[in-house]
Protein backbone atom coordinates (compact mmCIF):
# COMPACT_ATOMS: atom_id res chain seq x y z
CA UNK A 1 38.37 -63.60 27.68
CA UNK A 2 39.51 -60.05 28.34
CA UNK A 3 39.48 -57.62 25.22
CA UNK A 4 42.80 -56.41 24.22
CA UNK A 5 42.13 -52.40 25.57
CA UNK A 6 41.86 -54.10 29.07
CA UNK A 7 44.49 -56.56 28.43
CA UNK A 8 47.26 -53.34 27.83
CA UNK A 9 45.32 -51.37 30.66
CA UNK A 10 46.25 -53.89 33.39
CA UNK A 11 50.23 -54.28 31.54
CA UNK A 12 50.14 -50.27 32.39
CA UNK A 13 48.93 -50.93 35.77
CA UNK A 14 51.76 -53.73 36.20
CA UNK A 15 54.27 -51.38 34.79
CA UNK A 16 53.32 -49.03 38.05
CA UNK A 17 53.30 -51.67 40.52
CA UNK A 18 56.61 -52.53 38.77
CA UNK A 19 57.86 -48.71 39.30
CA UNK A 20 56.46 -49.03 43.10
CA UNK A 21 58.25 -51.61 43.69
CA UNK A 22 61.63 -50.27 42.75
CA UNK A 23 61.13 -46.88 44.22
CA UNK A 24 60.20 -48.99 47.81
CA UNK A 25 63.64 -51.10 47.33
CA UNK A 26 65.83 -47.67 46.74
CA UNK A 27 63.97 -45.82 49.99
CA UNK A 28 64.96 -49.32 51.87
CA UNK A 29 68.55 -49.19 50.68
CA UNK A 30 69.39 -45.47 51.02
CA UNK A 31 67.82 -45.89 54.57
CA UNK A 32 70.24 -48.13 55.38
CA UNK A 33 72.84 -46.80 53.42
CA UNK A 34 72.45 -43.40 55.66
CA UNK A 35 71.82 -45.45 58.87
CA UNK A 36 74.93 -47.64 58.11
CA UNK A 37 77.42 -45.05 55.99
CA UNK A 38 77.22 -48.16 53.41
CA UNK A 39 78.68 -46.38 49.73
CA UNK A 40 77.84 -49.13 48.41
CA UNK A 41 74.42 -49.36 49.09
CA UNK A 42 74.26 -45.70 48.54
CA UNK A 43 75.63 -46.29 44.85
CA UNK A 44 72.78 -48.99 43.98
CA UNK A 45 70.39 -46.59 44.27
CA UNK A 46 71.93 -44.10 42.05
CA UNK A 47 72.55 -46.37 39.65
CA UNK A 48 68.89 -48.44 39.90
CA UNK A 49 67.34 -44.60 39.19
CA UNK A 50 67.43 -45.51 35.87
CA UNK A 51 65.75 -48.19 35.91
CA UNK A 52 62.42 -46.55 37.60
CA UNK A 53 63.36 -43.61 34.99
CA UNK A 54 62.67 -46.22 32.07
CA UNK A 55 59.85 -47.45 33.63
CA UNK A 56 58.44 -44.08 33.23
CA UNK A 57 59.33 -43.83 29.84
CA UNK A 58 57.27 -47.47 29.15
CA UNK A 59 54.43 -46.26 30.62
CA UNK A 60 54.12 -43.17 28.84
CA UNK A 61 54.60 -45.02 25.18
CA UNK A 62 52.17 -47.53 26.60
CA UNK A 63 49.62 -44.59 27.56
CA UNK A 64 50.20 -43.08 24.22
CA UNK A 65 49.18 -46.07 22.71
CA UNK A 66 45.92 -46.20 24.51
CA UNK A 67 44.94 -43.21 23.96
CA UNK A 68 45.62 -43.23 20.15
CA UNK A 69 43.97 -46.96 19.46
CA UNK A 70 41.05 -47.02 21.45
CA UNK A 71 37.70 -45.53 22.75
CA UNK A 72 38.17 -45.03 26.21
CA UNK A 73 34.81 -44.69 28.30
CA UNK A 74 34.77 -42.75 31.41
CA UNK A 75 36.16 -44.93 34.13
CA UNK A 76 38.60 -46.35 31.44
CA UNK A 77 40.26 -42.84 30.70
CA UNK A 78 40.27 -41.82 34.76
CA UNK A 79 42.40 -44.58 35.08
CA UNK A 80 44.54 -43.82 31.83
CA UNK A 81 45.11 -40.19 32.91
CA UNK A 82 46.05 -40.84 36.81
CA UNK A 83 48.79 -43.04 34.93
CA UNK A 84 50.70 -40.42 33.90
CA UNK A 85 50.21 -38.28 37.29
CA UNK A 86 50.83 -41.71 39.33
CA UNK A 87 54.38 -42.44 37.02
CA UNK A 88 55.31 -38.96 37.44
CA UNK A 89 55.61 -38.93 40.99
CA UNK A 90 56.60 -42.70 41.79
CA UNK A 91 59.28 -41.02 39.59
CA UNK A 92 60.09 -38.56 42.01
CA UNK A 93 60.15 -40.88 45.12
CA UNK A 94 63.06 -42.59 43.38
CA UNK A 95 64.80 -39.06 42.82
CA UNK A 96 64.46 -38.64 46.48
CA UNK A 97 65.65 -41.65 47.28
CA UNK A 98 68.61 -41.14 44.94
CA UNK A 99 68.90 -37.45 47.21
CA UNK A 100 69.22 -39.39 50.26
CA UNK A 101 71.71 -42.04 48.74
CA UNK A 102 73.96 -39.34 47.16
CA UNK A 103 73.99 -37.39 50.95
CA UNK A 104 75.77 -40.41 52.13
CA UNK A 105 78.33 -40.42 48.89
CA UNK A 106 78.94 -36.75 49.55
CA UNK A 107 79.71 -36.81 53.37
CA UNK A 108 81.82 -39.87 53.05
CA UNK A 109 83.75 -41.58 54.90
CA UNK A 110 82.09 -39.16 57.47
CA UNK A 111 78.88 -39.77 58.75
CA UNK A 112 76.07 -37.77 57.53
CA UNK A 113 73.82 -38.27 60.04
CA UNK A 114 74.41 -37.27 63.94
CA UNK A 115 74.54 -40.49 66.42
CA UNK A 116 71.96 -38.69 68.78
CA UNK A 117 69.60 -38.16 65.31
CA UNK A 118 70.41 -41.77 64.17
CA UNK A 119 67.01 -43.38 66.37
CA UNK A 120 64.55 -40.66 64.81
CA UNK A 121 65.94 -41.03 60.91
CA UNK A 122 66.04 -44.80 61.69
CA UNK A 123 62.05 -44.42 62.42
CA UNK A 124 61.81 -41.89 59.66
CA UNK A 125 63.32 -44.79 57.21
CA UNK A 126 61.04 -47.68 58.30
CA UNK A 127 57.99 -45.30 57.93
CA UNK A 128 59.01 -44.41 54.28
CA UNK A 129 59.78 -47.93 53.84
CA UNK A 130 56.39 -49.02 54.73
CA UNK A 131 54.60 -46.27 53.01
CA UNK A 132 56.22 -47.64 49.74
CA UNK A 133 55.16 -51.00 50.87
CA UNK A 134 51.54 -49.93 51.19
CA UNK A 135 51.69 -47.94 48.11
CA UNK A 136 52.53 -51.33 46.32
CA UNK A 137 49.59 -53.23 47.28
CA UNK A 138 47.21 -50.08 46.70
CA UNK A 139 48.30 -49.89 43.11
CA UNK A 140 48.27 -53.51 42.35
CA UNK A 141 44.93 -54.51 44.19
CA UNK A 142 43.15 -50.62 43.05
CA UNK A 143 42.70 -50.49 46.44
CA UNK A 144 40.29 -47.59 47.22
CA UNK A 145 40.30 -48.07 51.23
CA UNK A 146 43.60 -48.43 51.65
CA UNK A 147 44.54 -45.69 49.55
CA UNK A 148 41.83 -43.24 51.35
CA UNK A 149 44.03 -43.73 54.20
CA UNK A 150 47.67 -42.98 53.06
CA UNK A 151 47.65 -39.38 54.69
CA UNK A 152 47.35 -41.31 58.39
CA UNK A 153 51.14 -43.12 57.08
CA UNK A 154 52.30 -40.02 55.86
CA UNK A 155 51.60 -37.82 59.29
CA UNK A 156 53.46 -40.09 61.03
CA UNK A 157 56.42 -38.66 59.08
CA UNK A 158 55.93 -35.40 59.26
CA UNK A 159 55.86 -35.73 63.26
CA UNK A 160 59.34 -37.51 62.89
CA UNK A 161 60.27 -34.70 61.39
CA UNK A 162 58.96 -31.98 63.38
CA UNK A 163 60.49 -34.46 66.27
CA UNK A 164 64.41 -33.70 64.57
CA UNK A 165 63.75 -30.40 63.74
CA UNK A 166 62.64 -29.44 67.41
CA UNK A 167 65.52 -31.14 68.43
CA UNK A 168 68.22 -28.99 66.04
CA UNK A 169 68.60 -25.93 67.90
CA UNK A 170 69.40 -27.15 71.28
CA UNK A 171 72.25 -29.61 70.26
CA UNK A 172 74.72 -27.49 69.07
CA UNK A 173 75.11 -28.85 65.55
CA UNK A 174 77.40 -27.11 63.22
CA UNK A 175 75.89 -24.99 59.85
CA UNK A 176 77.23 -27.84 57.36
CA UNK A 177 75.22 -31.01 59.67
CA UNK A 178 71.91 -28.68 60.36
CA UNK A 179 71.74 -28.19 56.77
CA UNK A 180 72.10 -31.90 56.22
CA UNK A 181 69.17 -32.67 58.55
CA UNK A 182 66.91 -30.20 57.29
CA UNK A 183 67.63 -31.63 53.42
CA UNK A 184 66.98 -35.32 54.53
CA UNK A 185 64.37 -34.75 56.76
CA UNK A 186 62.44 -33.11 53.52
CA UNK A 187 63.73 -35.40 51.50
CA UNK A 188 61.31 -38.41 53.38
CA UNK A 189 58.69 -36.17 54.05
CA UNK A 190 57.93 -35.21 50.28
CA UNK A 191 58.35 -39.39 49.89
CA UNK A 192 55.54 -39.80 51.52
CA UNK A 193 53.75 -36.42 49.94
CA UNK A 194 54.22 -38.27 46.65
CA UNK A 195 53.14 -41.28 48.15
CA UNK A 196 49.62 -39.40 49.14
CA UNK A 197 49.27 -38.33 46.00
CA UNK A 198 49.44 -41.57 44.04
CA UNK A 199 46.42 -43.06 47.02
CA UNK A 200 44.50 -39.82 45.60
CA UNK A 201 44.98 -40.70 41.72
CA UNK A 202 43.96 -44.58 42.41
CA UNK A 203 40.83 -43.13 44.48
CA UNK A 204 40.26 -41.04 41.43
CA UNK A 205 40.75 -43.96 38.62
CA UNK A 206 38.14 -46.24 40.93
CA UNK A 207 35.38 -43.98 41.96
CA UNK A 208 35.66 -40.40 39.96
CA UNK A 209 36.10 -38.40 43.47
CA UNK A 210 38.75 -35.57 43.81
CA UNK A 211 40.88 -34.97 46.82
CA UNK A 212 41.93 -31.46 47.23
CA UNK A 213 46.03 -32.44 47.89
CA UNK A 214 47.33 -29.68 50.25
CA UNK A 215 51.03 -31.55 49.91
């Protein structure tokens, strides 16, 4: 039978996959929200930010809580501390997909998004999308491989976004639609930053070793 110290450190960990989760719905709905002009869409992922913002709130009452009532050992308190860097930027992905969503409740009923740009965000949405899908599984399994290899996901896009950038200044865009690219190509590019870090703070909590995050 497990002790109660692991019994509350696995409800933390389920409180993260539980943050993941959410954070990987709002990046699939603003992505369509932007792809499709869909307010709608775009407003349930403003309003669902509080939910992953309570979430974060749980988890650091429920890390208090450790920390105060128990003897962690070693491996034990690794995985306590990465908590609160994990919740802190799952956190932030959900801010960013909140950015993206309120783009597309700012520039409405216009479209934010240029038609001859729509084929590279749509990539750039599905790669976020299954970076937060990845990230899921990673947290909920402690998955040490997996999580080694989140900066191969993320390249992919920061090429999509070199790809749109490159593409900018030879299409004539006016100041007010350049400036919109360049926001919402950074905002899914720090997604997956974020996402990178949390793989680091799981590879951390499991074997002790430090990756040196250059995001």
């Amino acid at each position: 039978m497990q002790n109660p110290f692991h019994q509350h450190l696995d409800e933390l960990n389920d409180l993260l996959v539980d943050m993941a989760r959410r954070v990987g719905v709002a990046m699939e709905q603003a992505s369509a929200a932007l792809l499709e002009g869909d307010t709608a869409a775009a407003e349930l992922v403003v309003a669902g930010d509080e939910q992953v913002n309570a979430l974060q709130f749980k988890v650091d009452d429920r890390i208090i809580e450790l920390m105060t009532q128990y003897d962690a050992v070693a491996s034990d308190l690794r995985f306590v501390l990465g908590a609160v860097r994990i919740s802190v930027d799952l956190e932030r992905m959900g801010d960013l997909a909140k950015h993206i969503a309120k783009s597309v409740l700012l520039r409405a009923p216009a479209a934010v998004i240029p038609d001859s740009l729509r084929a590279d965000f749509a990539a750039m949405g599905a790669a976020a999308v299954r970076i937060s899908e990845k990230l899921v599984g990673i947290l909920a399994e402690q998955d040490q491989l997996q999580a080694a290899q989140m900066g191969l996901d993320d390249d992919e896009l920061d090429a999509i976004q070199e790809r749109i950038h490159a593409q900018v200044p030879t299409l004539g865009y006016g100041p007010q639609t350049a400036v919109d690219v360049a926001l919402l190509t950074r905002f899914f590019e720090r997604f997956g930053d974020h996402a990178v870090r949390v793989s680091h703070q799981v590879v951390y909590a499991v074997t002790g070793d430090v990756h040196l995050d250059r995001s």
